[in-house]
Protein backbone atom coordinates (compact mmCIF):
# COMPACT_ATOMS: atom_id res chain seq x y z
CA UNK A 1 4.32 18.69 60.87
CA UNK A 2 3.60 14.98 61.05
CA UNK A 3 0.68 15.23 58.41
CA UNK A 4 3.43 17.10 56.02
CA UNK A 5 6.04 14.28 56.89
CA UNK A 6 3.21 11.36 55.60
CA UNK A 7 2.32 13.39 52.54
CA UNK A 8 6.18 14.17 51.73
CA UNK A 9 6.81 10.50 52.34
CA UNK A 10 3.72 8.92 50.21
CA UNK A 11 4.60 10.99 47.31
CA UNK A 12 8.37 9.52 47.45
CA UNK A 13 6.82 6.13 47.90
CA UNK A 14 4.11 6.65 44.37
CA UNK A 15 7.24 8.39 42.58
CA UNK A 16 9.71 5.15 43.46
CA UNK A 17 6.83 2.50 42.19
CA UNK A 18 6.15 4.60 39.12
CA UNK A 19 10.00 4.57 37.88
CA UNK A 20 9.99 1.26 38.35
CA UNK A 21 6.40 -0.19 36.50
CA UNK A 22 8.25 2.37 33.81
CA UNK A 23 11.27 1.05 33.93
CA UNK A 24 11.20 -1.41 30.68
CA UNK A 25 12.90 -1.73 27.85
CA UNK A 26 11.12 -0.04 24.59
CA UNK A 27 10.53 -2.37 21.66
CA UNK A 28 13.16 -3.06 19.31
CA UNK A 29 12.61 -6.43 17.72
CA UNK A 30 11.49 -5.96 14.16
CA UNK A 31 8.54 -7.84 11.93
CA UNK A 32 9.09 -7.62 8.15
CA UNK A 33 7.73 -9.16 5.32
CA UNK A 34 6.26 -8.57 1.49
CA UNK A 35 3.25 -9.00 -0.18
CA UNK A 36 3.26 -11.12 -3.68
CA UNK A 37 0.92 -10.45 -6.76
CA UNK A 38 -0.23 -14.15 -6.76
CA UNK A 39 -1.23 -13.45 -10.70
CA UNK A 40 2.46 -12.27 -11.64
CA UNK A 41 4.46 -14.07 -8.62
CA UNK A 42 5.73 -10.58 -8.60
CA UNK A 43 5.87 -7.70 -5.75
CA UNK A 44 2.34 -6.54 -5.08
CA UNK A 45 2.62 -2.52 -6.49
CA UNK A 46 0.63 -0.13 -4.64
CA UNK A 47 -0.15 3.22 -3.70
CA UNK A 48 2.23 5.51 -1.36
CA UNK A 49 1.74 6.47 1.30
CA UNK A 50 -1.34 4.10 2.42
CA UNK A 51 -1.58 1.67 0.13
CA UNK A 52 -2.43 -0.91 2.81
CA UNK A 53 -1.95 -1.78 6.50
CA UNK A 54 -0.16 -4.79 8.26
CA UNK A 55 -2.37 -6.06 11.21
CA UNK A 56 -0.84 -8.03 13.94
CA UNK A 57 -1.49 -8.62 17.75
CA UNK A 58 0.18 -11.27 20.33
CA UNK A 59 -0.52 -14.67 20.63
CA UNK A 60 -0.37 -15.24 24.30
CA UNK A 61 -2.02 -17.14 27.39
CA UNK A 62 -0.64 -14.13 29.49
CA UNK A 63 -2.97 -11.67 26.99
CA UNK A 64 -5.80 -13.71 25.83
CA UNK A 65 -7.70 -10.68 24.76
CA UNK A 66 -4.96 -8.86 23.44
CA UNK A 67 -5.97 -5.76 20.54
CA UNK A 68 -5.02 -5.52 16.70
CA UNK A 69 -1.97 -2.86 15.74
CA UNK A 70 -1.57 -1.56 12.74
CA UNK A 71 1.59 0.26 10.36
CA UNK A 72 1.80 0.85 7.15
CA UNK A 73 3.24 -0.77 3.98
CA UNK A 74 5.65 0.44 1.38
CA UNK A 75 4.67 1.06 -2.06
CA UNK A 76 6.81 -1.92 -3.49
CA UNK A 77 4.60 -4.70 -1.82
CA UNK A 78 7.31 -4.75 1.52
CA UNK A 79 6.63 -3.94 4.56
CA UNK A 80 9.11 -3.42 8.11
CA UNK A 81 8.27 -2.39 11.63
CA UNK A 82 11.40 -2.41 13.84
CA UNK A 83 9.47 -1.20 17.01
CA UNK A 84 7.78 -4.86 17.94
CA UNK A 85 7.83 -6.84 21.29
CA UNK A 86 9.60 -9.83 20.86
CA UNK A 87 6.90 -12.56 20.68
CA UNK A 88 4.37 -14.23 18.87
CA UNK A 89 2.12 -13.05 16.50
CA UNK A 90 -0.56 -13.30 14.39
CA UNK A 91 -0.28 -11.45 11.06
CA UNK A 92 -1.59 -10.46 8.10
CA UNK A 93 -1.86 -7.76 5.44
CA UNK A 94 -4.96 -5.99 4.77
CA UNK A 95 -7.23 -2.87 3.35
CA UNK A 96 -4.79 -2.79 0.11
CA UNK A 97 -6.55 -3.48 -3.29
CA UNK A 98 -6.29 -7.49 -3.32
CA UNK A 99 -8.53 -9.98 -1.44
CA UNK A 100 -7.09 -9.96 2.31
CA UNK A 101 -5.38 -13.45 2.80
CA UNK A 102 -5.81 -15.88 5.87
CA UNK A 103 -3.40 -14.54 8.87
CA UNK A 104 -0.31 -16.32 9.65
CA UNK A 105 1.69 -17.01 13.16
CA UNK A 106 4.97 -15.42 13.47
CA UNK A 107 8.06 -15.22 15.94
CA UNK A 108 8.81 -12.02 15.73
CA UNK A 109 12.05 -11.16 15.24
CA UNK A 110 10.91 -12.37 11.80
CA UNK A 111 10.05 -12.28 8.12
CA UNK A 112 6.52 -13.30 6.46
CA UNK A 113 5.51 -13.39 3.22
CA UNK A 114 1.55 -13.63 1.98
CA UNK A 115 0.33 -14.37 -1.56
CA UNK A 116 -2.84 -12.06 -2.44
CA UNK A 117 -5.15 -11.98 -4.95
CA UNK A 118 -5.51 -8.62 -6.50
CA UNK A 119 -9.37 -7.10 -7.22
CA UNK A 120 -8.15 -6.69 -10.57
CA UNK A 121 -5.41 -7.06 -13.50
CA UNK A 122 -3.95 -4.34 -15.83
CA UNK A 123 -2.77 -5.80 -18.76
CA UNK A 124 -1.89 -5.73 -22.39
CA UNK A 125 -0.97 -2.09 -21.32
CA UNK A 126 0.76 0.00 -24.77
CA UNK A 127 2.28 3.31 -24.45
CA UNK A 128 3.57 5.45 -27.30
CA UNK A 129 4.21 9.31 -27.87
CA UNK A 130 4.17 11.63 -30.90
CA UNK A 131 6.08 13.75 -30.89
CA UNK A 132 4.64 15.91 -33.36
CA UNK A 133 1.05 16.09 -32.33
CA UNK A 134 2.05 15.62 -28.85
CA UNK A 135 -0.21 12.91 -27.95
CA UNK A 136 0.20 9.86 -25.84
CA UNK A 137 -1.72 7.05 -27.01
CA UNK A 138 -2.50 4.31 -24.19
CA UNK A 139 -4.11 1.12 -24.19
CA UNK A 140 -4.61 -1.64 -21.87
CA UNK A 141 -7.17 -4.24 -20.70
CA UNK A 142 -8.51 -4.34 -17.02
CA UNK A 143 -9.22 -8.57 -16.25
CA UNK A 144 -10.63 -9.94 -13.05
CA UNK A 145 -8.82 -12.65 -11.82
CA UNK A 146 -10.01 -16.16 -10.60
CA UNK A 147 -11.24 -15.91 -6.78
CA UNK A 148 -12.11 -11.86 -7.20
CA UNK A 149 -15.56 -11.09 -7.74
CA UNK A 150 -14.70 -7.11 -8.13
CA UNK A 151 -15.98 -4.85 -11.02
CA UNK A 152 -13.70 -1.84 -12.07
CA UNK A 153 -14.94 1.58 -11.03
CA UNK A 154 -12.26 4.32 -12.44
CA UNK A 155 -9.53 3.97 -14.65
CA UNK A 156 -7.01 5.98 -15.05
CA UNK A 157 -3.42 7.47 -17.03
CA UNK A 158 -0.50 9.30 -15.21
CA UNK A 159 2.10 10.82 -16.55
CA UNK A 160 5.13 11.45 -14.15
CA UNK A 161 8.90 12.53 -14.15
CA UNK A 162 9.65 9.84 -11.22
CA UNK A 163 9.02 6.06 -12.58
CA UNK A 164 8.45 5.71 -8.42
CA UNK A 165 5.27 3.91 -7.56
CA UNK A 166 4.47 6.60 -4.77
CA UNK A 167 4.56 9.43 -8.04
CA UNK A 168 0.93 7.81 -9.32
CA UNK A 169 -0.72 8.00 -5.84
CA UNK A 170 -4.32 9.07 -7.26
CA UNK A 171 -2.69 9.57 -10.98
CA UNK A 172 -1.14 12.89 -10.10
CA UNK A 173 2.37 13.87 -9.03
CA UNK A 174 1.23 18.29 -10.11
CA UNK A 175 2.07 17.97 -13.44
CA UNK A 176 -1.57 18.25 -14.48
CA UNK A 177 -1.33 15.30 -16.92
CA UNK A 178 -4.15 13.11 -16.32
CA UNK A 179 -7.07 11.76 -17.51
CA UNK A 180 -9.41 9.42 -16.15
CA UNK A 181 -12.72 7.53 -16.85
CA UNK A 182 -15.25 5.70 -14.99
CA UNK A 183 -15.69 1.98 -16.08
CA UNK A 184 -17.66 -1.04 -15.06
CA UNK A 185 -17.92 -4.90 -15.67
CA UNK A 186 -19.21 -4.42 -18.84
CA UNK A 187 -15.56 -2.88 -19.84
CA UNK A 188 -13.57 -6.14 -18.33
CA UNK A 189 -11.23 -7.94 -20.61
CA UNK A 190 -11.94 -5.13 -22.94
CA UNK A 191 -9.27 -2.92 -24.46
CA UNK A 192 -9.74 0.68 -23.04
CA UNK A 193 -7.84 3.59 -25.15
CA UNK A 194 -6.84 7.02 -24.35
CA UNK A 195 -5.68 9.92 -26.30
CA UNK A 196 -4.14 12.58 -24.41
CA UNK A 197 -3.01 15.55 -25.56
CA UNK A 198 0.67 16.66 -24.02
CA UNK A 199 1.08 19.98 -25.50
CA UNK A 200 1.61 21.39 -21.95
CA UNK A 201 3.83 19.17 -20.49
CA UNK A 202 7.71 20.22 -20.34
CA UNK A 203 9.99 19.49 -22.59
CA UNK A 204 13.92 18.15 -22.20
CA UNK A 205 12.94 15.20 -19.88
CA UNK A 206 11.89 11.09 -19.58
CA UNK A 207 8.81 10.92 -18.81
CA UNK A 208 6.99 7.52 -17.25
CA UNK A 209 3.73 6.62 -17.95
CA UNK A 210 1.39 4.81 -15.14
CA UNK A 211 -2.28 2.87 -16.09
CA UNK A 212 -4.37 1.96 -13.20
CA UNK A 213 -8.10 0.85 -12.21
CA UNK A 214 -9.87 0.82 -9.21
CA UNK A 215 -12.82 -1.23 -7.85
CA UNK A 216 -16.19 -1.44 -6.03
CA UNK A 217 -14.61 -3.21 -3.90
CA UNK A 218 -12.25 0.12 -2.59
CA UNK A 219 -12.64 2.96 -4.90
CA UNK A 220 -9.34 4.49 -2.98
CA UNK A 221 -7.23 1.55 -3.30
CA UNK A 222 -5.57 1.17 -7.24
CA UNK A 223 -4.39 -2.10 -9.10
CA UNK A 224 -1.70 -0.88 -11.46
CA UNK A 225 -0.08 -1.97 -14.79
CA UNK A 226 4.06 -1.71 -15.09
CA UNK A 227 5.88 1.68 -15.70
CA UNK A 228 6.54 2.46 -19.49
CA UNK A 229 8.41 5.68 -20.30
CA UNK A 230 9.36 7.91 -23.06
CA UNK A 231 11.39 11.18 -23.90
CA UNK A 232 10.18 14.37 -24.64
């Protein structure tokens, strides 16, 4: 009876010390920030979902060695994570298709902005549509820009009913309209031109059009031009 009285009574004790070590409040301060296209001072654009990771870990005597987290940014350049220790930090953006930037210190609760260097430019990008034939006509020029050493790999066109970044993930939002074409550093600052025939596509709608490269530097990670659009 005694021996059933000690085990009764250690298992109250373990089950009173393990509510309390789990007896803390969950996270709730919030680290949020954007990425800038340093070429364009605009919003970096990238692919959704995944189109690059925020890395961060405390900065703290009390945890010395403490690990990298990760979450995910958004495809407009932003990022947000509301689930974060109060503390500080260091931070920065990385695996997304620009040069990763030097890490900054943050208090989080807090905001942080980084300037990147993309692996590569889409520009002089020209969209138009006839309607007759039913061909889109594309053009654009794929630059590296000072500080990137990247090559292009693939470039591609998208055609999409939503002018939403996350609708050109991999040039493809099921409508079938795509074409694509490997490239290298012998095609840089050149103009690269695509015919593509539209006969299939539906009629009745507006219809955005999406150019993109990637890089040897990550072939699953796209630099992208602006959204131009037409109706059909």
């Amino acid at each position: 009876m005694k021996k059933i009285i000690l085990i009764i009574t250690a298992i109250s004790v373990l089950f009173v010390s393990c509510s309390k070590i789990d007896n803390y409040d969950a996270p709730s301060a919030t680290l949020s920030g954007q990425v800038i296209d340093k070429t364009t001072g605009q919003p970096f654009l990238t692919d959704q979902p995944n189109g690059f990771r925020v890395r961060y870990k405390e900065i703290s005597e009390k945890y010395p060695n403490a690990q990298y987290y990760y979450f995910w940014g958004k495809a407009d350049g932003t990022f947000n994570n509301s689930k974060v220790f109060a503390g500080k930090y260091e931070v920065c953006p990385v695996e997304g298709a620009f040069i990763t930037p030097e890490p900054k210190q943050v208090s989080i609760p807090g905001t942080v902005s980084f300037e990147v260097t993309p692996y590569l430019s889409v520009t002089q990008d020209n969209v138009s549509f006839n309607a007759s034939s039913k061909t889109l006509s594309v053009s654009f020029t794929v630059s590296r820009p000072s500080g990137s050493n990247a090559s292009p790999a693939t470039a591609f066109v998208a055609v999409s009913w939503n002018p939403a970044v996350g609708y050109f993930v991999h040039g493809t939002d099921g409508t079938g309209v795509l074409e694509t074409r490997n490239v290298s550093a012998d095609d840089l600052d050149k103009t690269l031109s695509f015919d593509i025939d539209l006969s299939s596509l539906p009629s009745g709608h507006d219809w955005y059009v999406r150019m993109g490269c990637s890089s040897n530097m990550n072939t699953s990670r796209y630099n992208y031009s602006g959204v131009h659009s037409f109706s059909y």
